[in-house]
PDB file of N, CA and C in Angstrom:
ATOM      1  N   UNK A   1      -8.604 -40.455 -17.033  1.00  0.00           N
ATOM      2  CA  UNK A   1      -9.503 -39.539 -16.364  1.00  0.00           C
ATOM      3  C   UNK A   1      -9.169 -39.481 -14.875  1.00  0.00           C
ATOM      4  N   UNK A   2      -9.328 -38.603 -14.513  1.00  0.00           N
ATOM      5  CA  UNK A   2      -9.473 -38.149 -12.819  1.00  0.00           C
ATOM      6  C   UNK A   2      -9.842 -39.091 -12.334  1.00  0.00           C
ATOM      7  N   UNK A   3      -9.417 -39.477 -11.034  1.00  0.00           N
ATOM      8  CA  UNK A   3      -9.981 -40.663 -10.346  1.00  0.00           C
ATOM      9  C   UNK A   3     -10.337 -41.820 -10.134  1.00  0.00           C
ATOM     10  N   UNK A   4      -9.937 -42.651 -11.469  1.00  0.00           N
ATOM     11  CA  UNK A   4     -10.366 -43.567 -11.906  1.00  0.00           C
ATOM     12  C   UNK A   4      -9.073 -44.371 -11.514  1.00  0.00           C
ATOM     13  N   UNK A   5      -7.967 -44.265 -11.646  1.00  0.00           N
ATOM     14  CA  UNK A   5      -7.042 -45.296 -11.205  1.00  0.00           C
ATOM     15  C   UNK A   5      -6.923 -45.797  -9.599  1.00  0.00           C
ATOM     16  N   UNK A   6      -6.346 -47.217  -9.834  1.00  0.00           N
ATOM     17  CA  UNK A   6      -6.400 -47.866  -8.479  1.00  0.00           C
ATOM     18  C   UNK A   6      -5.352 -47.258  -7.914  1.00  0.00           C
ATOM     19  N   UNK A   7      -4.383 -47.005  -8.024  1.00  0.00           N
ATOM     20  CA  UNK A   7      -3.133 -46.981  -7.606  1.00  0.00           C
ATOM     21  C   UNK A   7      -3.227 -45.752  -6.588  1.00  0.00           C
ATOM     22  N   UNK A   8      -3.377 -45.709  -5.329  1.00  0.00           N
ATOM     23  CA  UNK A   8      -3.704 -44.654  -3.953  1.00  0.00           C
ATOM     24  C   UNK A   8      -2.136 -44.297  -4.128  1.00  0.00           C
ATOM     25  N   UNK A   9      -1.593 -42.801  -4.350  1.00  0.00           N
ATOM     26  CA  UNK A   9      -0.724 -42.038  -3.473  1.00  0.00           C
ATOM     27  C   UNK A   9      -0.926 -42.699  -1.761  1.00  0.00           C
ATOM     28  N   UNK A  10      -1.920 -42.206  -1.213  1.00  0.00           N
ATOM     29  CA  UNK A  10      -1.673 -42.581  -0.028  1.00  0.00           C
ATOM     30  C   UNK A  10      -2.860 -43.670   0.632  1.00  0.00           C
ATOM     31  N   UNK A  11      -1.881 -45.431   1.319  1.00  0.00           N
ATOM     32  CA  UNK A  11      -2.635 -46.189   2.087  1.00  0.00           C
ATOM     33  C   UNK A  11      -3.671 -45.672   2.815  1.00  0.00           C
ATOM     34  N   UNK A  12      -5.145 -45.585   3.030  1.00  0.00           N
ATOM     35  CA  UNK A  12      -5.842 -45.404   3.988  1.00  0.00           C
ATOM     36  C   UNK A  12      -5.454 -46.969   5.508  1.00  0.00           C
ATOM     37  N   UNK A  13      -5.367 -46.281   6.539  1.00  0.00           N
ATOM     38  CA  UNK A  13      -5.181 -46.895   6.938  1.00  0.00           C
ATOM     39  C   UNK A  13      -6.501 -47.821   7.997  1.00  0.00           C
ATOM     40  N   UNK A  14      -6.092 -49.132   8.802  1.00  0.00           N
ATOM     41  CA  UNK A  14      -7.283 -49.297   9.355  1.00  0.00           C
ATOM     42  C   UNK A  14      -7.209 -48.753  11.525  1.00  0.00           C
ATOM     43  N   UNK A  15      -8.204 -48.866  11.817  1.00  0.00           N
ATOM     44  CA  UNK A  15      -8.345 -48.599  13.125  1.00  0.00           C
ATOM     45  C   UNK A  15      -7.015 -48.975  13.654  1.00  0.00           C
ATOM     46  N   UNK A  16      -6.953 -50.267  13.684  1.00  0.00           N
ATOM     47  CA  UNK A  16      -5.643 -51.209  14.736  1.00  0.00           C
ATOM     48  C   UNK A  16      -4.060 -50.385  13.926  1.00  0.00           C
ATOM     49  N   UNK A  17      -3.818 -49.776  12.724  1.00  0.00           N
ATOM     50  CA  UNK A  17      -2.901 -49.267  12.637  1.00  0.00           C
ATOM     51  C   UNK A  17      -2.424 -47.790  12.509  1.00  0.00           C
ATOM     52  N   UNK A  18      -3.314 -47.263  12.786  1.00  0.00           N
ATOM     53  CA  UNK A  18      -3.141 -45.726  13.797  1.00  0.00           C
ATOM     54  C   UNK A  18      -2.335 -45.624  15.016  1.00  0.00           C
ATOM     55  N   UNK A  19      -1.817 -44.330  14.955  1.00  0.00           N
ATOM     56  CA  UNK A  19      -0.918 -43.672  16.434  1.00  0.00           C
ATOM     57  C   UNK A  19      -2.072 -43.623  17.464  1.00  0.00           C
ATOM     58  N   UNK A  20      -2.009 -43.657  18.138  1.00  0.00           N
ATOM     59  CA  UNK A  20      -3.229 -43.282  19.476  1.00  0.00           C
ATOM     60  C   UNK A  20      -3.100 -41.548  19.393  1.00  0.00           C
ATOM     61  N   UNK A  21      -4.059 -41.395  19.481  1.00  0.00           N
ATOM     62  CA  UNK A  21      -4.287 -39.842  20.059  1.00  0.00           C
ATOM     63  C   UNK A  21      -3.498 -39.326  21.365  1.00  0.00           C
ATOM     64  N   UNK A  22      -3.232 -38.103  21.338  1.00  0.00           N
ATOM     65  CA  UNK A  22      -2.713 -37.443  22.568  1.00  0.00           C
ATOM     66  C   UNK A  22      -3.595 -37.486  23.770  1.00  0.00           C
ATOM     67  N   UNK A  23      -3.187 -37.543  24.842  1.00  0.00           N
ATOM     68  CA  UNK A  23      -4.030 -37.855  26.095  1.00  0.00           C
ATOM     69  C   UNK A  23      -4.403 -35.522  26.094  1.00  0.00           C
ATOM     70  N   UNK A  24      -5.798 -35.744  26.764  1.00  0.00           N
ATOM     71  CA  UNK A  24      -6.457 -34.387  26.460  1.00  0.00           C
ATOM     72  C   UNK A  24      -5.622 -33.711  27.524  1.00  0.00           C
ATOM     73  N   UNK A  25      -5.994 -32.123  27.519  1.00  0.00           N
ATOM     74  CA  UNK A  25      -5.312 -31.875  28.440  1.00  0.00           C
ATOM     75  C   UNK A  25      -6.230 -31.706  29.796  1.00  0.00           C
ATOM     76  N   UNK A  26      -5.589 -31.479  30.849  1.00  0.00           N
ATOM     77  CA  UNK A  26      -6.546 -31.284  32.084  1.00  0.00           C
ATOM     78  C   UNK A  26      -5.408 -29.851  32.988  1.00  0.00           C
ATOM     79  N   UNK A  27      -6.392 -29.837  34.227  1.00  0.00           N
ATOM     80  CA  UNK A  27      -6.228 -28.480  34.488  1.00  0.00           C
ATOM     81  C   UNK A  27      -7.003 -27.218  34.403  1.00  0.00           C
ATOM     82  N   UNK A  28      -6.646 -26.173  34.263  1.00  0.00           N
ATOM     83  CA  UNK A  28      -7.412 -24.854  34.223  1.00  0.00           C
ATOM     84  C   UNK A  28      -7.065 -24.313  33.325  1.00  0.00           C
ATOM     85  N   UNK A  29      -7.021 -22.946  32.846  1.00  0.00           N
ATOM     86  CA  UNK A  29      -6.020 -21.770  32.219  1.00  0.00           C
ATOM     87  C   UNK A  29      -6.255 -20.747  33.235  1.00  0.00           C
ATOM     88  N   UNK A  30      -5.294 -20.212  33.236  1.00  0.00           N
ATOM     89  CA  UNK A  30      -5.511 -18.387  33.739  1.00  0.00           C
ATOM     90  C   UNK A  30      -5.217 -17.630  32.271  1.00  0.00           C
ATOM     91  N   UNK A  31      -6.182 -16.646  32.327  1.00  0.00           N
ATOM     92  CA  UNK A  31      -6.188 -15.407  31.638  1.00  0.00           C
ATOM     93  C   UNK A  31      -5.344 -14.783  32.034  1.00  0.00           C
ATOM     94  N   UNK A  32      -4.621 -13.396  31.071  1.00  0.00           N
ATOM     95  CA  UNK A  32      -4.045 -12.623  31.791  1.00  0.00           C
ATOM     96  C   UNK A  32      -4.785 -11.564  31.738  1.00  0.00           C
ATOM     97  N   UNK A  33      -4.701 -10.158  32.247  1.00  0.00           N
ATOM     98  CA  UNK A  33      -5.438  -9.320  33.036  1.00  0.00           C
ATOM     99  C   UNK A  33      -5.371  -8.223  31.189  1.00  0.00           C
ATOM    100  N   UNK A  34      -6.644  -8.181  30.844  1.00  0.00           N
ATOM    101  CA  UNK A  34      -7.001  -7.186  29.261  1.00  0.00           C
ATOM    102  C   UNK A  34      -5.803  -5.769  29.717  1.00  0.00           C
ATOM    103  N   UNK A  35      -4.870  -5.374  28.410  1.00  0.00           N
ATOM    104  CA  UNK A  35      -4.603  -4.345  29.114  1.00  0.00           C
ATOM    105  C   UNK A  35      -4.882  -2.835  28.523  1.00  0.00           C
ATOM    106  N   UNK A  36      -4.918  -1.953  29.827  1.00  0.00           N
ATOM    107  CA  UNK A  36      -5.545  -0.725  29.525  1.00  0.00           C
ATOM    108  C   UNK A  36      -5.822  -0.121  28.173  1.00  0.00           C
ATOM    109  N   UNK A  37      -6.817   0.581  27.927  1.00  0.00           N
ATOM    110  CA  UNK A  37      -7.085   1.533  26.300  1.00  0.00           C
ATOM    111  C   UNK A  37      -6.157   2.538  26.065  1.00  0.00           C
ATOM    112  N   UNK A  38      -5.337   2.663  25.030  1.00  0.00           N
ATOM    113  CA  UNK A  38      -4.687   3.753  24.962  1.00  0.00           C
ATOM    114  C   UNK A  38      -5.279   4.736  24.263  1.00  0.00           C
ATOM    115  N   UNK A  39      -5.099   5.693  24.640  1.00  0.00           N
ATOM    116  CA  UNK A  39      -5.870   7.248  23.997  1.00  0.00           C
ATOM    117  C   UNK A  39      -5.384   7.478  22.615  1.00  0.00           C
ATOM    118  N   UNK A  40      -6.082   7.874  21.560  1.00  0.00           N
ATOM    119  CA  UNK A  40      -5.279   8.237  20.570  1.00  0.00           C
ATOM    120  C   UNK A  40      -4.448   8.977  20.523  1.00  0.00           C
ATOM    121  N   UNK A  41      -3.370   9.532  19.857  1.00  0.00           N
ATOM    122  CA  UNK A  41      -2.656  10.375  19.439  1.00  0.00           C
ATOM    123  C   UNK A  41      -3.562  11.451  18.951  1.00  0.00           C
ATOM    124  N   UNK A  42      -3.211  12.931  19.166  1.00  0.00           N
ATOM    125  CA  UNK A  42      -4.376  13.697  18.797  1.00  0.00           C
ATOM    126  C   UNK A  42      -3.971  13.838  17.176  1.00  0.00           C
ATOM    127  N   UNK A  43      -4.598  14.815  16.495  1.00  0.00           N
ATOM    128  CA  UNK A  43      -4.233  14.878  14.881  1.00  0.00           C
ATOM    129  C   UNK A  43      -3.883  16.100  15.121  1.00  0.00           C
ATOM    130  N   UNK A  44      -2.986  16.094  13.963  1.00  0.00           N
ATOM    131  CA  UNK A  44      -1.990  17.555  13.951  1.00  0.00           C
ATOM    132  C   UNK A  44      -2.915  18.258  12.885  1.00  0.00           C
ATOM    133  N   UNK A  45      -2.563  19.934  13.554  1.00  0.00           N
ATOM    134  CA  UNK A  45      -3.889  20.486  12.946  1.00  0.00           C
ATOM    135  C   UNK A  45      -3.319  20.784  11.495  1.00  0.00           C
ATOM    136  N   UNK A  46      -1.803  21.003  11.456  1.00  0.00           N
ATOM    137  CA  UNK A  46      -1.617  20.911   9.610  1.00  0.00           C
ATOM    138  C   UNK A  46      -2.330  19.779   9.145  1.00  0.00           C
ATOM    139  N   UNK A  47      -2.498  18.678   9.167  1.00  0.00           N
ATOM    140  CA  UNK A  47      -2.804  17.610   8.860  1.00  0.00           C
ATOM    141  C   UNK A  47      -4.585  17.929   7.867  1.00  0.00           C
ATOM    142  N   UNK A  48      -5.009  18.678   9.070  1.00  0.00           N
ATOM    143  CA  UNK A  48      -6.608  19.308   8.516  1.00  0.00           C
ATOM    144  C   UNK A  48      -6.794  20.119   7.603  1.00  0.00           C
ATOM    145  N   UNK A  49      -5.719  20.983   8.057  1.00  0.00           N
ATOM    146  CA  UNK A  49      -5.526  22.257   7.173  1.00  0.00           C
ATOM    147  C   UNK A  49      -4.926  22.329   6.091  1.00  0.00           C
ATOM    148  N   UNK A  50      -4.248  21.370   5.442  1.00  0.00           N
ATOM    149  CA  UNK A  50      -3.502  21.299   4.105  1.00  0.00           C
ATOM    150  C   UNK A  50      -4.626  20.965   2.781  1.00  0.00           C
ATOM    151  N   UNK A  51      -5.745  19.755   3.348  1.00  0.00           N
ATOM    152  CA  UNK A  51      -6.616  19.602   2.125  1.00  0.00           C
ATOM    153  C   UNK A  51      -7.384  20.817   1.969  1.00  0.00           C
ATOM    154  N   UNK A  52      -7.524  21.791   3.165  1.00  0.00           N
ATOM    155  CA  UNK A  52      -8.851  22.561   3.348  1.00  0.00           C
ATOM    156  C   UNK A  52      -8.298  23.704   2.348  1.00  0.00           C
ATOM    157  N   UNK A  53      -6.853  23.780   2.415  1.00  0.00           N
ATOM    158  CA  UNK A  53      -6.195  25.025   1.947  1.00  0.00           C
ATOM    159  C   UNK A  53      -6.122  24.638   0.067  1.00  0.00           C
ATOM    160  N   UNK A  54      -5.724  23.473  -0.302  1.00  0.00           N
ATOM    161  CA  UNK A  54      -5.507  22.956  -1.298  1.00  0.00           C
ATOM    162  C   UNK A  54      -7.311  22.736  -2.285  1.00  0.00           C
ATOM    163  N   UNK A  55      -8.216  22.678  -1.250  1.00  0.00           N
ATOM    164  CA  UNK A  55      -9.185  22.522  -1.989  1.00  0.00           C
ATOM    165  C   UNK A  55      -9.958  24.505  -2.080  1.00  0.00           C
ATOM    166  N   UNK A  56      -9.398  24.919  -1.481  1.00  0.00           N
ATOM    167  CA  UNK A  56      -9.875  26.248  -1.602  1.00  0.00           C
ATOM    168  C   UNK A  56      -8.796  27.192  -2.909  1.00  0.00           C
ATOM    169  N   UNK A  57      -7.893  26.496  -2.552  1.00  0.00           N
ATOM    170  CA  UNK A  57      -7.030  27.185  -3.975  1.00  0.00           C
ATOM    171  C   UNK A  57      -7.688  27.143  -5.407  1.00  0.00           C
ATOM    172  N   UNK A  58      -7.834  25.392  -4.868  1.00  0.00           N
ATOM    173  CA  UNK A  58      -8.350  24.755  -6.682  1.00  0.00           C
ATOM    174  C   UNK A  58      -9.731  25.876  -7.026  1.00  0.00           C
ATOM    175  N   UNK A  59     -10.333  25.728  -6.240  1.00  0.00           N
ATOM    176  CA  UNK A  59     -11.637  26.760  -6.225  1.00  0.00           C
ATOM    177  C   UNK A  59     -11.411  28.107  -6.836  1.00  0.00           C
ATOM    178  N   UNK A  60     -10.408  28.776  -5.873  1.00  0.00           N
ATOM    179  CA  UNK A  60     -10.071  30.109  -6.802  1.00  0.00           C
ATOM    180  C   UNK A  60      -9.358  30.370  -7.797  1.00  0.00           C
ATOM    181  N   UNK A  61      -8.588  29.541  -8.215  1.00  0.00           N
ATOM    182  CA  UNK A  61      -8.646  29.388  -9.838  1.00  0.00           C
ATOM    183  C   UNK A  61      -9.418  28.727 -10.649  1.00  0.00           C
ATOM    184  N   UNK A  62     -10.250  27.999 -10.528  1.00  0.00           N
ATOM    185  CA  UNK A  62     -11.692  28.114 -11.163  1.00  0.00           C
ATOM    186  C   UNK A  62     -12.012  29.078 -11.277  1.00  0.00           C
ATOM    187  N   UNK A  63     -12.419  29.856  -9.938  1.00  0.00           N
ATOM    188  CA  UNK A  63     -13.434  30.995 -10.093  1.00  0.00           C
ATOM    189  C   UNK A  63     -12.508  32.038 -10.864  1.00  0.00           C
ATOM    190  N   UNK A  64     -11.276  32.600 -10.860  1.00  0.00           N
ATOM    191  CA  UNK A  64     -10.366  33.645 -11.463  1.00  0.00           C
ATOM    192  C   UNK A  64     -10.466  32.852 -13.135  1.00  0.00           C
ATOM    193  N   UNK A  65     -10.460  31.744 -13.200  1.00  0.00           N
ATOM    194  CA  UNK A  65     -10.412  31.042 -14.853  1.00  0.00           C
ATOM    195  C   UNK A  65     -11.977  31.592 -15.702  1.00  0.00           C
ATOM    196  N   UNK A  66     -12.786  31.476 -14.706  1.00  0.00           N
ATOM    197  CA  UNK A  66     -14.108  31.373 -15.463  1.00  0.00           C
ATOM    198  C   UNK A  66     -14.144  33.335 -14.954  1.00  0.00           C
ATOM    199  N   UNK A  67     -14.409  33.871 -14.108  1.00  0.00           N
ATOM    200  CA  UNK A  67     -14.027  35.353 -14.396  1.00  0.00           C
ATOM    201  C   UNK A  67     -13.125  36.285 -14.785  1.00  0.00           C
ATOM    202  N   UNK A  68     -11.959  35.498 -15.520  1.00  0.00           N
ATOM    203  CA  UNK A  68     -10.771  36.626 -16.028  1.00  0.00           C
ATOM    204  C   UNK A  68     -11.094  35.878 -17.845  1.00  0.00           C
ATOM    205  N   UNK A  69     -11.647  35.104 -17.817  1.00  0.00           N
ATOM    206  CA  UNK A  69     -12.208  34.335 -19.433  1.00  0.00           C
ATOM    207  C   UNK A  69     -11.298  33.879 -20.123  1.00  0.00           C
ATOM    208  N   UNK A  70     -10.384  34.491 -21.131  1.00  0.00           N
ATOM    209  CA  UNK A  70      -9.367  33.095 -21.386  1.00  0.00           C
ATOM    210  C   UNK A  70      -8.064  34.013 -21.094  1.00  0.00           C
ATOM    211  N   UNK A  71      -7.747  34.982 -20.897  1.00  0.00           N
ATOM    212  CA  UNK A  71      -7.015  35.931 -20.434  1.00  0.00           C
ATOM    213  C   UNK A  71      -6.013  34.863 -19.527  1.00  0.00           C
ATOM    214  N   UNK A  72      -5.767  34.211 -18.623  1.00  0.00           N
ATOM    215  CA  UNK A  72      -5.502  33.694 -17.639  1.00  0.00           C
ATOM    216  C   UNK A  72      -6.117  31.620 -17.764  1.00  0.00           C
ATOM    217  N   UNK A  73      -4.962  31.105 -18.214  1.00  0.00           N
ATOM    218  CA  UNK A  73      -4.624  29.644 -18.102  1.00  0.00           C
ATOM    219  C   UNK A  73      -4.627  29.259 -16.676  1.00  0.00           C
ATOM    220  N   UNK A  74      -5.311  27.992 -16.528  1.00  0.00           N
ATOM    221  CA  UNK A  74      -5.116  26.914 -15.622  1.00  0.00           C
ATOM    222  C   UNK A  74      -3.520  26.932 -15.138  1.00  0.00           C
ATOM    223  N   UNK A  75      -2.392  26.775 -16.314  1.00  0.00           N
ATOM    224  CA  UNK A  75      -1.134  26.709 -16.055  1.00  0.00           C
ATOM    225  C   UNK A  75      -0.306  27.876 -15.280  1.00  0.00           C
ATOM    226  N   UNK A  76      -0.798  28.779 -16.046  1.00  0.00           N
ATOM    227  CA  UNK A  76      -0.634  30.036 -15.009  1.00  0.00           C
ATOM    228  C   UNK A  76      -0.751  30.576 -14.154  1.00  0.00           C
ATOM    229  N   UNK A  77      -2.410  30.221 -13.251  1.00  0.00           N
ATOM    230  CA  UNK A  77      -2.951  30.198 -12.214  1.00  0.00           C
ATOM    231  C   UNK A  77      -2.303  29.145 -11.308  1.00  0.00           C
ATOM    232  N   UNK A  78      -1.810  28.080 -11.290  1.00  0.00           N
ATOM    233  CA  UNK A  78      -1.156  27.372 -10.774  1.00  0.00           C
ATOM    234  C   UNK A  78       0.282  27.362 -10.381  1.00  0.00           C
ATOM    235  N   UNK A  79       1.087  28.354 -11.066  1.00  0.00           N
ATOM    236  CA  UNK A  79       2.436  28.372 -11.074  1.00  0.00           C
ATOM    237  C   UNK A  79       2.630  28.909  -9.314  1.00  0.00           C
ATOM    238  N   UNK A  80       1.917  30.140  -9.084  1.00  0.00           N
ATOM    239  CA  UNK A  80       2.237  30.365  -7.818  1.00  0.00           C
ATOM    240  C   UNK A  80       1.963  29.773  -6.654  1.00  0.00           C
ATOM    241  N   UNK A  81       0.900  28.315  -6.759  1.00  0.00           N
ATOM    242  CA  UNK A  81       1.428  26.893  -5.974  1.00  0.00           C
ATOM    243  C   UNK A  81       2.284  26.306  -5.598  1.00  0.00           C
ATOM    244  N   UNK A  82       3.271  26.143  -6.949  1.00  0.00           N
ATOM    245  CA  UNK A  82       4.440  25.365  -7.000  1.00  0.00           C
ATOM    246  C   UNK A  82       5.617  25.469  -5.842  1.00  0.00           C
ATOM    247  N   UNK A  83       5.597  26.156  -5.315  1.00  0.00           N
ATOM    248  CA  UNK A  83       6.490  26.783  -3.591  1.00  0.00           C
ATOM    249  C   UNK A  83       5.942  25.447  -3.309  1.00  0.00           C
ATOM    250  N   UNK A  84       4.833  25.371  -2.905  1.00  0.00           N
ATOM    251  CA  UNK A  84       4.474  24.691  -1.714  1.00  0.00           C
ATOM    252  C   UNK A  84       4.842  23.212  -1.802  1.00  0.00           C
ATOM    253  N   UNK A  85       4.807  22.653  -3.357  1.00  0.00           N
ATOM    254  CA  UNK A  85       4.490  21.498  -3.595  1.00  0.00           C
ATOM    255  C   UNK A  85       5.663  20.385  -2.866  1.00  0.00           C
TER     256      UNK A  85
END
């Protein structure tokens, strides 16, 4: 079982046979001086405009799917996307 044997991997040792500790340090620190905020990078306006365009597509083929009735596939409505992709 766990724990139960005498046999220590490692001697605990006693007070008198320890390294001495490092002497602490003394002195000050200096900081150095925080430096300035940088401004963001602005966002590129494709960046905005690609989901806005992509979620307005999906929309009008919905709306052309559910008003042209089965006349006109999802697959079909989509083909003239494919440029962009």
């Amino acid at each position: 079982m766990l724990g139960l044997y005498e046999d220590r991997i490692v001697q605990p040792l006693t007070q008198g046979q320890r390294d001495p500790a490092p002497p602490r340090p003394r002195g000050s620190l200096s900081a150095e001086a925080v430096p300035a905020a940088t401004r963001p990078a602005p966002v590129p306006v494709i960046r905005i405009l690609v989901p806005v365009i992509m979620v307005a597509a999906m929309v009008a083929m919905v709306a052309l799917m559910f008003m042209g009735g089965r006349a006109a596939s999802p697959v079909m409505l989509i083909i003239p996307l494919m440029p962009f992709w």
